[in-house]
PDB file of N, CA and C in Angstrom:
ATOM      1  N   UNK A   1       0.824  -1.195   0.000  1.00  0.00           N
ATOM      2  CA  UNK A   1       0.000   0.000   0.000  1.00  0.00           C
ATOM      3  C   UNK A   1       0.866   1.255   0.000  1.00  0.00           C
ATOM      4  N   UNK A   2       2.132   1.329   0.570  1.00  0.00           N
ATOM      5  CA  UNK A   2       2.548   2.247   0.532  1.00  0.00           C
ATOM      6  C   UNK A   2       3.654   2.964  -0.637  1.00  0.00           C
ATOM      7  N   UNK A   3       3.685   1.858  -1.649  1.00  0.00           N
ATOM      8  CA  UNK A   3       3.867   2.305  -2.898  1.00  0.00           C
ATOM      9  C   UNK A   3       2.853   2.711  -3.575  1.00  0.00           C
ATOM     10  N   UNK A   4       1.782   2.232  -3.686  1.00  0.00           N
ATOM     11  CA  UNK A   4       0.625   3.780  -4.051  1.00  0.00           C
ATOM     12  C   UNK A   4       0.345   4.951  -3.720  1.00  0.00           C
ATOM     13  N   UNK A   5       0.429   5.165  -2.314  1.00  0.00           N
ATOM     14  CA  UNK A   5       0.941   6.371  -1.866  1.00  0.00           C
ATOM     15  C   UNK A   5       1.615   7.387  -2.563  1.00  0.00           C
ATOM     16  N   UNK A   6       2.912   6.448  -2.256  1.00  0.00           N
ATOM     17  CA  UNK A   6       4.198   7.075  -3.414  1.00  0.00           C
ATOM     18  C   UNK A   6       4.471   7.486  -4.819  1.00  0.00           C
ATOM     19  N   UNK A   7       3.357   6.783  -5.516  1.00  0.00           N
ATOM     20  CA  UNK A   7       3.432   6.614  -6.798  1.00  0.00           C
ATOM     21  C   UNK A   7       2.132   8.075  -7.105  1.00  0.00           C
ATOM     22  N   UNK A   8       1.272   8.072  -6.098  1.00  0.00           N
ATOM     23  CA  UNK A   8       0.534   9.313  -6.819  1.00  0.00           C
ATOM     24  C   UNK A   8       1.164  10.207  -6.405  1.00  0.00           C
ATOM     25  N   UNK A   9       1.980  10.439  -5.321  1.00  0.00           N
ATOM     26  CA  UNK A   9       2.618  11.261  -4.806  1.00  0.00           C
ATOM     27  C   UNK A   9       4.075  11.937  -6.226  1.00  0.00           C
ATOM     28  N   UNK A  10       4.388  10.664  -6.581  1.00  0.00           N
ATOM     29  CA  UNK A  10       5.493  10.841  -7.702  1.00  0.00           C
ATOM     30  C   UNK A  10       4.914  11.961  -8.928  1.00  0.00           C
ATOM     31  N   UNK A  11       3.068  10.803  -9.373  1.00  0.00           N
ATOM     32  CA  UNK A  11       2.418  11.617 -10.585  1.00  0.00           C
ATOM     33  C   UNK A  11       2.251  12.889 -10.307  1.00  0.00           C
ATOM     34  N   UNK A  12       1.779  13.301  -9.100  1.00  0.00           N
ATOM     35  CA  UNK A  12       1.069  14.529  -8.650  1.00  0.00           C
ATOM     36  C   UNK A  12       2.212  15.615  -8.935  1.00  0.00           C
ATOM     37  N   UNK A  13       3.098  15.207  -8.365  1.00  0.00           N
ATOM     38  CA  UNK A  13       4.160  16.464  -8.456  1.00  0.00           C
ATOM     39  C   UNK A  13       4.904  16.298 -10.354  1.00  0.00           C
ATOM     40  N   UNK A  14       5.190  15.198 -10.979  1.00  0.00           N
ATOM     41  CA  UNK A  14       4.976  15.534 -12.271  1.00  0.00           C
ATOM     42  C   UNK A  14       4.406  16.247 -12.949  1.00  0.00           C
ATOM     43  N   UNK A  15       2.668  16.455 -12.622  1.00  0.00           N
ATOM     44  CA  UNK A  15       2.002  17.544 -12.859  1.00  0.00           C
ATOM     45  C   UNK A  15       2.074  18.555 -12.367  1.00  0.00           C
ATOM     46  N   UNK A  16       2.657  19.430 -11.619  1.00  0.00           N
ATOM     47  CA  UNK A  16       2.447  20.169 -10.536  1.00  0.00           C
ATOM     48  C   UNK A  16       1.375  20.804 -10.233  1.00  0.00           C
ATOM     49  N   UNK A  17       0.815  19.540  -9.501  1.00  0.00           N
ATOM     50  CA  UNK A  17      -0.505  19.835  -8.958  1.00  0.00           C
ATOM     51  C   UNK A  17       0.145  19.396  -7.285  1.00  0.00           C
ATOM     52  N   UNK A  18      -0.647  21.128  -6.095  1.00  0.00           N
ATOM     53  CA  UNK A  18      -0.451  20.385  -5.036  1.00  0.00           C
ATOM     54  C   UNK A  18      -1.265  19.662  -4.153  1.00  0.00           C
ATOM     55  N   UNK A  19      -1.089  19.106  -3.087  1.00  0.00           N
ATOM     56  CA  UNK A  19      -1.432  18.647  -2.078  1.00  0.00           C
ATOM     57  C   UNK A  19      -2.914  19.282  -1.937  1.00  0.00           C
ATOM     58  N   UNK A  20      -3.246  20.396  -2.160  1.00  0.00           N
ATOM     59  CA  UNK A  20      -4.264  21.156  -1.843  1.00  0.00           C
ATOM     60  C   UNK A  20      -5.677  21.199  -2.981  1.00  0.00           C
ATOM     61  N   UNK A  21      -4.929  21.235  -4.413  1.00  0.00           N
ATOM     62  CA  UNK A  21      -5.426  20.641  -5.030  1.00  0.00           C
ATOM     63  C   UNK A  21      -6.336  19.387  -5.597  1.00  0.00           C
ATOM     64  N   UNK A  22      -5.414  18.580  -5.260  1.00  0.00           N
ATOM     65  CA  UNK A  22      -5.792  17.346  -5.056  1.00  0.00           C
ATOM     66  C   UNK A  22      -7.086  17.030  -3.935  1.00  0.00           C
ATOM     67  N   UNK A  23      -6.875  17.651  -3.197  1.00  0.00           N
ATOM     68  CA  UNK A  23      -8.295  17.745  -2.254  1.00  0.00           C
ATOM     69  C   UNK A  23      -9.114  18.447  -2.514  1.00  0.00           C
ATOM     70  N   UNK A  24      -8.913  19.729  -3.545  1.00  0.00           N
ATOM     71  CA  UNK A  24     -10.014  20.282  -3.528  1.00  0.00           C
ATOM     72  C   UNK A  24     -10.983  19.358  -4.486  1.00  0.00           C
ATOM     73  N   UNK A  25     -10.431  19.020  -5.420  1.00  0.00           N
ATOM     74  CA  UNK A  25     -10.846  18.185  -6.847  1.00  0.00           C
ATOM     75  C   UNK A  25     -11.741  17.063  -5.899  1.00  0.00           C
ATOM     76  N   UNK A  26     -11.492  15.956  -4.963  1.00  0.00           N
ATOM     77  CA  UNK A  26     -12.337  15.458  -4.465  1.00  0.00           C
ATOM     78  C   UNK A  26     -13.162  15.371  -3.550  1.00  0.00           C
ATOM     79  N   UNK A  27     -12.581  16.867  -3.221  1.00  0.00           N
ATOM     80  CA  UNK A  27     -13.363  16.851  -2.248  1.00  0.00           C
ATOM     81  C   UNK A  27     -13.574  16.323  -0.603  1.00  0.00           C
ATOM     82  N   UNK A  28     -12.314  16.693  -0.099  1.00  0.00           N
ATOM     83  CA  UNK A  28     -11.777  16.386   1.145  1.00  0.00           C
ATOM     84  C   UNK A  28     -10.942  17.369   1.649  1.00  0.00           C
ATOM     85  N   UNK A  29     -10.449  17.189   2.538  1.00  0.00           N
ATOM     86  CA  UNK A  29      -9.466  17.882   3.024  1.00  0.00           C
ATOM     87  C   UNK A  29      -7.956  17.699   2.992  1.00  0.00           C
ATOM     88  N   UNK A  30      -7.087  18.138   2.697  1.00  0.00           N
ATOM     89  CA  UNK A  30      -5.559  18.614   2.465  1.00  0.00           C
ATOM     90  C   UNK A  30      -4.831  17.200   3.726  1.00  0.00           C
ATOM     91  N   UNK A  31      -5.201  17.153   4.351  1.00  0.00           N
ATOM     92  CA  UNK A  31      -4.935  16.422   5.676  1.00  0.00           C
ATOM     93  C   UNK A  31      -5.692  14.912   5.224  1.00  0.00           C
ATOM     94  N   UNK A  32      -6.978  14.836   4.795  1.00  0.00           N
ATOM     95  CA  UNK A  32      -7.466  13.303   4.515  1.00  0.00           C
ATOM     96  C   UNK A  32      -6.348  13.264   3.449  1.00  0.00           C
ATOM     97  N   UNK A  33      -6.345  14.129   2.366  1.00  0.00           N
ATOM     98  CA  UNK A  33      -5.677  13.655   1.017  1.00  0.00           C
ATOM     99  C   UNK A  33      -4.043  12.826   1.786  1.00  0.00           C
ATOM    100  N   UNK A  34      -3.348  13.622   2.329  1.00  0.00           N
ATOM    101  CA  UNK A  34      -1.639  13.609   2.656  1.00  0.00           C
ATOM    102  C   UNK A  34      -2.058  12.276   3.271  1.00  0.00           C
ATOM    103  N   UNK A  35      -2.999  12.009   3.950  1.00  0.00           N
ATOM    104  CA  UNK A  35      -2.988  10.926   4.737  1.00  0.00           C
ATOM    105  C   UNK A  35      -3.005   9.629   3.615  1.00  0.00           C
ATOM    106  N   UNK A  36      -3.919   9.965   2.679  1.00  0.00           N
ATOM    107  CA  UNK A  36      -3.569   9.189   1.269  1.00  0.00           C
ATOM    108  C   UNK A  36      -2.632   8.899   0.543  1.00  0.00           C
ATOM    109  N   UNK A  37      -1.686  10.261   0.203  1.00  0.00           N
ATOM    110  CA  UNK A  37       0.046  10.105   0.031  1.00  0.00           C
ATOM    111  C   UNK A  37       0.862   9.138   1.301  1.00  0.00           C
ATOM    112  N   UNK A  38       0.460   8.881   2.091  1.00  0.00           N
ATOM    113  CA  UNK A  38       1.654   8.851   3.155  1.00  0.00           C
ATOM    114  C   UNK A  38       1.086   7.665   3.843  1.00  0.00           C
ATOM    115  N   UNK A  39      -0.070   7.084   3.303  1.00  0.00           N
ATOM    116  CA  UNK A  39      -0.194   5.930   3.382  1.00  0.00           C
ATOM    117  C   UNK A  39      -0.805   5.132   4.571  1.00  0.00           C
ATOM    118  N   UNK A  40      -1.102   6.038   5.371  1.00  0.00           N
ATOM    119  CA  UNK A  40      -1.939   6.602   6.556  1.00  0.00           C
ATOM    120  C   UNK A  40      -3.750   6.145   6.887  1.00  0.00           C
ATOM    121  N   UNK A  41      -4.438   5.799   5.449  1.00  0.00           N
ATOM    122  CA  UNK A  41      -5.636   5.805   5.328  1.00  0.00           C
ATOM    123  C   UNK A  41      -5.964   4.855   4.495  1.00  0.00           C
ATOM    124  N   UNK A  42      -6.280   3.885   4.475  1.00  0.00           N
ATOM    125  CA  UNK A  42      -6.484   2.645   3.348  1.00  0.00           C
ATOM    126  C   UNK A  42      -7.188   3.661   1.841  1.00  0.00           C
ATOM    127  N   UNK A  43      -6.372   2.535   0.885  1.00  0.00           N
ATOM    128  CA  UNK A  43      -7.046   3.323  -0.254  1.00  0.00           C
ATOM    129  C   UNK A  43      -8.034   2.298  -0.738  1.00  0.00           C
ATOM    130  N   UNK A  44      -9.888   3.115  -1.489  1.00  0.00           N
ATOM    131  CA  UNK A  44     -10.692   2.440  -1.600  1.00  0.00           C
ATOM    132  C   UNK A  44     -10.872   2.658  -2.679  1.00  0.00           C
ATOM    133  N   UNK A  45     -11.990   1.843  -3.858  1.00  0.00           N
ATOM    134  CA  UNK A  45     -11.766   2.372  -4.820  1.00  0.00           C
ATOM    135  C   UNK A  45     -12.651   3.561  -5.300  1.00  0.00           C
ATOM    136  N   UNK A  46     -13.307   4.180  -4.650  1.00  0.00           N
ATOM    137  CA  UNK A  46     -13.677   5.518  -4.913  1.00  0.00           C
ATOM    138  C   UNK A  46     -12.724   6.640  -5.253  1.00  0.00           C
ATOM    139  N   UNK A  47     -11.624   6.451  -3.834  1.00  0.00           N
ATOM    140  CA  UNK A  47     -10.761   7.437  -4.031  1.00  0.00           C
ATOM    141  C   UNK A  47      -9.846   6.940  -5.064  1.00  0.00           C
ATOM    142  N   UNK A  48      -9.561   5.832  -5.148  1.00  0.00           N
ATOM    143  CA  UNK A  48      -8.441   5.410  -6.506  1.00  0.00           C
ATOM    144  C   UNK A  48      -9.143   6.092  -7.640  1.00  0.00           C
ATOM    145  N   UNK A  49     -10.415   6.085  -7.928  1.00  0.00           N
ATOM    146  CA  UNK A  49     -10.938   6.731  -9.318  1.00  0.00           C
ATOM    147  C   UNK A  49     -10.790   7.698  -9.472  1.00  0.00           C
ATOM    148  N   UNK A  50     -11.314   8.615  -8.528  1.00  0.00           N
ATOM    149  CA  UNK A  50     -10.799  10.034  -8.386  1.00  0.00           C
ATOM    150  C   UNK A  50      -9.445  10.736  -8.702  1.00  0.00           C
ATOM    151  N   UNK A  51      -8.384   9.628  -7.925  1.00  0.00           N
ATOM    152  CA  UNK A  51      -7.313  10.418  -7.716  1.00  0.00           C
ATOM    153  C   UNK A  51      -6.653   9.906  -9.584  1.00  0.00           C
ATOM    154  N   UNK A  52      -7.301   9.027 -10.287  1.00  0.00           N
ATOM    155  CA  UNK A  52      -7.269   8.626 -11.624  1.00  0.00           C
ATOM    156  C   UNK A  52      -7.845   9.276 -12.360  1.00  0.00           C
ATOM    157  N   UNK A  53      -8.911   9.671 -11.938  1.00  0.00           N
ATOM    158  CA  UNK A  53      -9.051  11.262 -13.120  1.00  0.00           C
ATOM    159  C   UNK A  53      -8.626  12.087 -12.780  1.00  0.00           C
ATOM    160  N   UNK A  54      -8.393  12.468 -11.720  1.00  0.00           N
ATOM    161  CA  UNK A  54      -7.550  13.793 -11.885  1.00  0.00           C
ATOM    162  C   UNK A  54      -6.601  13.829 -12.444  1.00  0.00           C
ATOM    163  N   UNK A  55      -5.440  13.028 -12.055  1.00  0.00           N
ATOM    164  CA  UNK A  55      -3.769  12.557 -13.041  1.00  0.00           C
ATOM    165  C   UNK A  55      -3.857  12.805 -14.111  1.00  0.00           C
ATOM    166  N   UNK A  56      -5.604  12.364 -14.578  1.00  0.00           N
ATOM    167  CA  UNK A  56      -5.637  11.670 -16.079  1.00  0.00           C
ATOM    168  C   UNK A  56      -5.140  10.217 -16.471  1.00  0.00           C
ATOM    169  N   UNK A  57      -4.983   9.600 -15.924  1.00  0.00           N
ATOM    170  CA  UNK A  57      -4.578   8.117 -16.087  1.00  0.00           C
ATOM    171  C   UNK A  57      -5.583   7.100 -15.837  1.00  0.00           C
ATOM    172  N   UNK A  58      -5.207   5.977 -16.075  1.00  0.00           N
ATOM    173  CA  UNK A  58      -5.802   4.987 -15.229  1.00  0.00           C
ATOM    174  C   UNK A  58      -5.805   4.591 -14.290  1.00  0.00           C
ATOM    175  N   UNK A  59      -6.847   3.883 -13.062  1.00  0.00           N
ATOM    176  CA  UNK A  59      -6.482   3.541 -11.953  1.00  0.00           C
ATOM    177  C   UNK A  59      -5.635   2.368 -11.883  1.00  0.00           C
ATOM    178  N   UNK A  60      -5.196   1.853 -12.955  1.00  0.00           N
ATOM    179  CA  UNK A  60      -4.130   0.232 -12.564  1.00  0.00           C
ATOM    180  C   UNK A  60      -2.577   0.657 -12.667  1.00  0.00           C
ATOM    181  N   UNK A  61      -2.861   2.342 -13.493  1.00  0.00           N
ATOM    182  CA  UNK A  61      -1.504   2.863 -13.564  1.00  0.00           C
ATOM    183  C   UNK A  61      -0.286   3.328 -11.759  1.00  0.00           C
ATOM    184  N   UNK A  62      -1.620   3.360 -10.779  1.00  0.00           N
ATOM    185  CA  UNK A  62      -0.883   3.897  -9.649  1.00  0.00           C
ATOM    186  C   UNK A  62      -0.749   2.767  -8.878  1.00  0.00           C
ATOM    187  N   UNK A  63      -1.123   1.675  -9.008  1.00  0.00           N
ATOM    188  CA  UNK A  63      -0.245   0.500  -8.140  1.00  0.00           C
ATOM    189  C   UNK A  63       0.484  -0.238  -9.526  1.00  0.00           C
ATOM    190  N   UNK A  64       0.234  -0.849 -10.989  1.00  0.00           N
ATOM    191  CA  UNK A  64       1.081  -1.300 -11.660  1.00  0.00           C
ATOM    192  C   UNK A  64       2.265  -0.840 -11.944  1.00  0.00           C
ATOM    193  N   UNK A  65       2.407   1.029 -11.291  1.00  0.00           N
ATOM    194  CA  UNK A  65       4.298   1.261 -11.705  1.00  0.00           C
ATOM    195  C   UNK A  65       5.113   0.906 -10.234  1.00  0.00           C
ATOM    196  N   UNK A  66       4.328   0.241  -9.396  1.00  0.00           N
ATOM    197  CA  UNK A  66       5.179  -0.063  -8.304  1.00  0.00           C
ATOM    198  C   UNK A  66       5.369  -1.458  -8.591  1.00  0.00           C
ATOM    199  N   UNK A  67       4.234  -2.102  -8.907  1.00  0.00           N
ATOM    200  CA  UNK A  67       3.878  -3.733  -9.156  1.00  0.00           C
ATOM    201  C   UNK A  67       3.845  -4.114  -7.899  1.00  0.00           C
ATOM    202  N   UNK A  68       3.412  -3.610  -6.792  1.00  0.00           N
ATOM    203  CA  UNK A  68       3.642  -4.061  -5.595  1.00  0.00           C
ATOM    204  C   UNK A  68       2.286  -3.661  -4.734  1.00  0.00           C
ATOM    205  N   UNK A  69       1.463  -3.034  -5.515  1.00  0.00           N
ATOM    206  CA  UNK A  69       0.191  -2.524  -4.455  1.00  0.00           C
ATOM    207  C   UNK A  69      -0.589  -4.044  -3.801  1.00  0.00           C
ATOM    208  N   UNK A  70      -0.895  -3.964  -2.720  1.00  0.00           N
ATOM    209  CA  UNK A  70      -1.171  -5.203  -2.052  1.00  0.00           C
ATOM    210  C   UNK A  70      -2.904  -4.894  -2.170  1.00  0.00           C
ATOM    211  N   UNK A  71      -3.393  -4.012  -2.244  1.00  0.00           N
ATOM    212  CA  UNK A  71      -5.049  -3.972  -2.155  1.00  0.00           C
ATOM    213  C   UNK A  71      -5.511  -4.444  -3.534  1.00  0.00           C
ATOM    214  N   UNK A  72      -4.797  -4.218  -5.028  1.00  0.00           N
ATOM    215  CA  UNK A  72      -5.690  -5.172  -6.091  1.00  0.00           C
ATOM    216  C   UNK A  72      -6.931  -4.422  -6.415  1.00  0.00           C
ATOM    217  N   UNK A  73      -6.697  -2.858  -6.062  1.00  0.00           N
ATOM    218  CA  UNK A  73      -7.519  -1.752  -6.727  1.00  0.00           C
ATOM    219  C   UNK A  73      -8.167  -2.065  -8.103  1.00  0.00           C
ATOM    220  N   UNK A  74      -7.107  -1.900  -8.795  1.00  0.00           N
ATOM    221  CA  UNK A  74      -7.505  -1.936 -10.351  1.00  0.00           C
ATOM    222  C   UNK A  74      -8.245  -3.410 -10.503  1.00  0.00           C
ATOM    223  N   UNK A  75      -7.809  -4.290 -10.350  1.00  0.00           N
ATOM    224  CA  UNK A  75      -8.324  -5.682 -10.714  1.00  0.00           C
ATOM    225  C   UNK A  75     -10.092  -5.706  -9.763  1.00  0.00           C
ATOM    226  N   UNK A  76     -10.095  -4.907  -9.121  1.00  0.00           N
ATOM    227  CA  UNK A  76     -11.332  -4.876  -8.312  1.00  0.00           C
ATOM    228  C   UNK A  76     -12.199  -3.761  -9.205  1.00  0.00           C
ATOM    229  N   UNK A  77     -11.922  -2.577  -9.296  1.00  0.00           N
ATOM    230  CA  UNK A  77     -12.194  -1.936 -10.502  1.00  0.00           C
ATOM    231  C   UNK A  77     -12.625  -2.178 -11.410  1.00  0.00           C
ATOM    232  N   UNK A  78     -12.008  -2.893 -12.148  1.00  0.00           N
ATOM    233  CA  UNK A  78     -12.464  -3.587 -13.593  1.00  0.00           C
ATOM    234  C   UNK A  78     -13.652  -4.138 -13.762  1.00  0.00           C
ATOM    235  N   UNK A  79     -13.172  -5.437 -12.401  1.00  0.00           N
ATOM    236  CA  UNK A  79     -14.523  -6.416 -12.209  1.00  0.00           C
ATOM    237  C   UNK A  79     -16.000  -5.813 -12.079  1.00  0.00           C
ATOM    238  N   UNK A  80     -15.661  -4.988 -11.018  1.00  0.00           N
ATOM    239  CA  UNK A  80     -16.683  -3.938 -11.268  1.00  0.00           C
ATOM    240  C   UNK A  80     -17.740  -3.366 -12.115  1.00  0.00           C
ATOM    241  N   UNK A  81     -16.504  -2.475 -13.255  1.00  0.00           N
ATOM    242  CA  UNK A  81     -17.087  -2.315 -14.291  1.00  0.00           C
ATOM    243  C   UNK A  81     -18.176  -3.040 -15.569  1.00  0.00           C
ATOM    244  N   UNK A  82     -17.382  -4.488 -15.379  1.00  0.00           N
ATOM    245  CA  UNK A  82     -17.315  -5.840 -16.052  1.00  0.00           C
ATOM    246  C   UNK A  82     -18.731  -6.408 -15.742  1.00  0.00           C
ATOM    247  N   UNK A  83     -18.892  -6.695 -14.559  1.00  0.00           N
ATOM    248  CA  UNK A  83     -20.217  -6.577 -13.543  1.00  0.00           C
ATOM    249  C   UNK A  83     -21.074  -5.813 -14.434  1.00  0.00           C
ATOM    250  N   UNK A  84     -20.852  -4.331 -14.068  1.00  0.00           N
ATOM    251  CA  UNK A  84     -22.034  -3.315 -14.129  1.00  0.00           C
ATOM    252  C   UNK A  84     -22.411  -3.772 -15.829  1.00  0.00           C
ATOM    253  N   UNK A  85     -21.309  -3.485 -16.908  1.00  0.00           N
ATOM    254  CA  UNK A  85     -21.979  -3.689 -18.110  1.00  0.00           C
ATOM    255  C   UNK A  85     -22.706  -5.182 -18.545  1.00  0.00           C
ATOM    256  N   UNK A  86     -22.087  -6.224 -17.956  1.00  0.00           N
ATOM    257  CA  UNK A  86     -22.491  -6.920 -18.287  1.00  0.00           C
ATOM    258  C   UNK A  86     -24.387  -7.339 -17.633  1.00  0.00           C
ATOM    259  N   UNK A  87     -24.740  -6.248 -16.437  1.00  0.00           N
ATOM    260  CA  UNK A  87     -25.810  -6.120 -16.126  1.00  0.00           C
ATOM    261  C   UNK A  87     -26.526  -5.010 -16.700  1.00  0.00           C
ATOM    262  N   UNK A  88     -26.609  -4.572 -17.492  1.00  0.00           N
ATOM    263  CA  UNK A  88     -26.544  -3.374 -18.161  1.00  0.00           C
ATOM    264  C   UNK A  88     -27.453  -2.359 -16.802  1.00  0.00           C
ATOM    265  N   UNK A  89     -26.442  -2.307 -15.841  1.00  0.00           N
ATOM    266  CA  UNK A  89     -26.321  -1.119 -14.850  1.00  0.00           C
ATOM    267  C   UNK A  89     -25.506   0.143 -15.486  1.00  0.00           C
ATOM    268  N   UNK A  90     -26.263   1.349 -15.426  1.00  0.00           N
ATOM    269  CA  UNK A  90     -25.601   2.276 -16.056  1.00  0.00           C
ATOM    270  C   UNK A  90     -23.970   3.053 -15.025  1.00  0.00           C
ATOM    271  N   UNK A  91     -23.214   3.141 -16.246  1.00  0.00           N
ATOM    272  CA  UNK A  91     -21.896   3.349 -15.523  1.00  0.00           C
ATOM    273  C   UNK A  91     -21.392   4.636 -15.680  1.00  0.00           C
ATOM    274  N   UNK A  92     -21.321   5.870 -14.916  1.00  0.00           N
ATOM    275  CA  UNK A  92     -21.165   7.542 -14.778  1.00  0.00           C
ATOM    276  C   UNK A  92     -20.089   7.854 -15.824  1.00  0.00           C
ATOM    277  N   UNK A  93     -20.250   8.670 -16.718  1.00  0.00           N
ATOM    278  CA  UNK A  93     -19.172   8.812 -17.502  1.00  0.00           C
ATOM    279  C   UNK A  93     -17.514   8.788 -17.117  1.00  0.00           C
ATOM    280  N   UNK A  94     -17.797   9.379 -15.617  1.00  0.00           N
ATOM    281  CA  UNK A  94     -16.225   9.431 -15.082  1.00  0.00           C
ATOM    282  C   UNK A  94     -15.297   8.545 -14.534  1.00  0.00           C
ATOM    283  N   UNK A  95     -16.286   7.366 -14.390  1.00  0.00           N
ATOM    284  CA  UNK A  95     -15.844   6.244 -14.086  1.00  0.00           C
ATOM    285  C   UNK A  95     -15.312   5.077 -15.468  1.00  0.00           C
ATOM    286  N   UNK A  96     -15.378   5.768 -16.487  1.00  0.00           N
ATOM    287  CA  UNK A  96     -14.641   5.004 -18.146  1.00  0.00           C
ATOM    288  C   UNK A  96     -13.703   5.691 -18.366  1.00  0.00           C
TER     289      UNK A  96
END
Protein backbone atom coordinates (compact mmCIF):
# COMPACT_ATOMS: atom_id res chain seq x y z
CA UNK A 1 0.00 0.00 0.00
CA UNK A 2 2.55 2.25 0.53
CA UNK A 3 3.87 2.30 -2.90
CA UNK A 4 0.62 3.78 -4.05
CA UNK A 5 0.94 6.37 -1.87
CA UNK A 6 4.20 7.08 -3.41
CA UNK A 7 3.43 6.61 -6.80
CA UNK A 8 0.53 9.31 -6.82
CA UNK A 9 2.62 11.26 -4.81
CA UNK A 10 5.49 10.84 -7.70
CA UNK A 11 2.42 11.62 -10.59
CA UNK A 12 1.07 14.53 -8.65
CA UNK A 13 4.16 16.46 -8.46
CA UNK A 14 4.98 15.53 -12.27
CA UNK A 15 2.00 17.54 -12.86
CA UNK A 16 2.45 20.17 -10.54
CA UNK A 17 -0.50 19.84 -8.96
CA UNK A 18 -0.45 20.39 -5.04
CA UNK A 19 -1.43 18.65 -2.08
CA UNK A 20 -4.26 21.16 -1.84
CA UNK A 21 -5.43 20.64 -5.03
CA UNK A 22 -5.79 17.35 -5.06
CA UNK A 23 -8.29 17.75 -2.25
CA UNK A 24 -10.01 20.28 -3.53
CA UNK A 25 -10.85 18.18 -6.85
CA UNK A 26 -12.34 15.46 -4.47
CA UNK A 27 -13.36 16.85 -2.25
CA UNK A 28 -11.78 16.39 1.15
CA UNK A 29 -9.47 17.88 3.02
CA UNK A 30 -5.56 18.61 2.46
CA UNK A 31 -4.94 16.42 5.68
CA UNK A 32 -7.47 13.30 4.52
CA UNK A 33 -5.68 13.66 1.02
CA UNK A 34 -1.64 13.61 2.66
CA UNK A 35 -2.99 10.93 4.74
CA UNK A 36 -3.57 9.19 1.27
CA UNK A 37 0.05 10.11 0.03
CA UNK A 38 1.65 8.85 3.16
CA UNK A 39 -0.19 5.93 3.38
CA UNK A 40 -1.94 6.60 6.56
CA UNK A 41 -5.64 5.80 5.33
CA UNK A 42 -6.48 2.65 3.35
CA UNK A 43 -7.05 3.32 -0.25
CA UNK A 44 -10.69 2.44 -1.60
CA UNK A 45 -11.77 2.37 -4.82
CA UNK A 46 -13.68 5.52 -4.91
CA UNK A 47 -10.76 7.44 -4.03
CA UNK A 48 -8.44 5.41 -6.51
CA UNK A 49 -10.94 6.73 -9.32
CA UNK A 50 -10.80 10.03 -8.39
CA UNK A 51 -7.31 10.42 -7.72
CA UNK A 52 -7.27 8.63 -11.62
CA UNK A 53 -9.05 11.26 -13.12
CA UNK A 54 -7.55 13.79 -11.88
CA UNK A 55 -3.77 12.56 -13.04
CA UNK A 56 -5.64 11.67 -16.08
CA UNK A 57 -4.58 8.12 -16.09
CA UNK A 58 -5.80 4.99 -15.23
CA UNK A 59 -6.48 3.54 -11.95
CA UNK A 60 -4.13 0.23 -12.56
CA UNK A 61 -1.50 2.86 -13.56
CA UNK A 62 -0.88 3.90 -9.65
CA UNK A 63 -0.25 0.50 -8.14
CA UNK A 64 1.08 -1.30 -11.66
CA UNK A 65 4.30 1.26 -11.70
CA UNK A 66 5.18 -0.06 -8.30
CA UNK A 67 3.88 -3.73 -9.16
CA UNK A 68 3.64 -4.06 -5.60
CA UNK A 69 0.19 -2.52 -4.45
CA UNK A 70 -1.17 -5.20 -2.05
CA UNK A 71 -5.05 -3.97 -2.16
CA UNK A 72 -5.69 -5.17 -6.09
CA UNK A 73 -7.52 -1.75 -6.73
CA UNK A 74 -7.51 -1.94 -10.35
CA UNK A 75 -8.32 -5.68 -10.71
CA UNK A 76 -11.33 -4.88 -8.31
CA UNK A 77 -12.19 -1.94 -10.50
CA UNK A 78 -12.46 -3.59 -13.59
CA UNK A 79 -14.52 -6.42 -12.21
CA UNK A 80 -16.68 -3.94 -11.27
CA UNK A 81 -17.09 -2.32 -14.29
CA UNK A 82 -17.32 -5.84 -16.05
CA UNK A 83 -20.22 -6.58 -13.54
CA UNK A 84 -22.03 -3.31 -14.13
CA UNK A 85 -21.98 -3.69 -18.11
CA UNK A 86 -22.49 -6.92 -18.29
CA UNK A 87 -25.81 -6.12 -16.13
CA UNK A 88 -26.54 -3.37 -18.16
CA UNK A 89 -26.32 -1.12 -14.85
CA UNK A 90 -25.60 2.28 -16.06
CA UNK A 91 -21.90 3.35 -15.52
CA UNK A 92 -21.17 7.54 -14.78
CA UNK A 93 -19.17 8.81 -17.50
CA UNK A 94 -16.22 9.43 -15.08
CA UNK A 95 -15.84 6.24 -14.09
CA UNK A 96 -14.64 5.00 -18.15
Amino acid sequence: MKECGQTIRKIRRNRDFTQEYMAFEMGISQKAYSDIENSKSRMNLENLSKIAQILDIEPSEICSISGKCSSDCAEKYYSLIDYMRENNIPIPEEYL
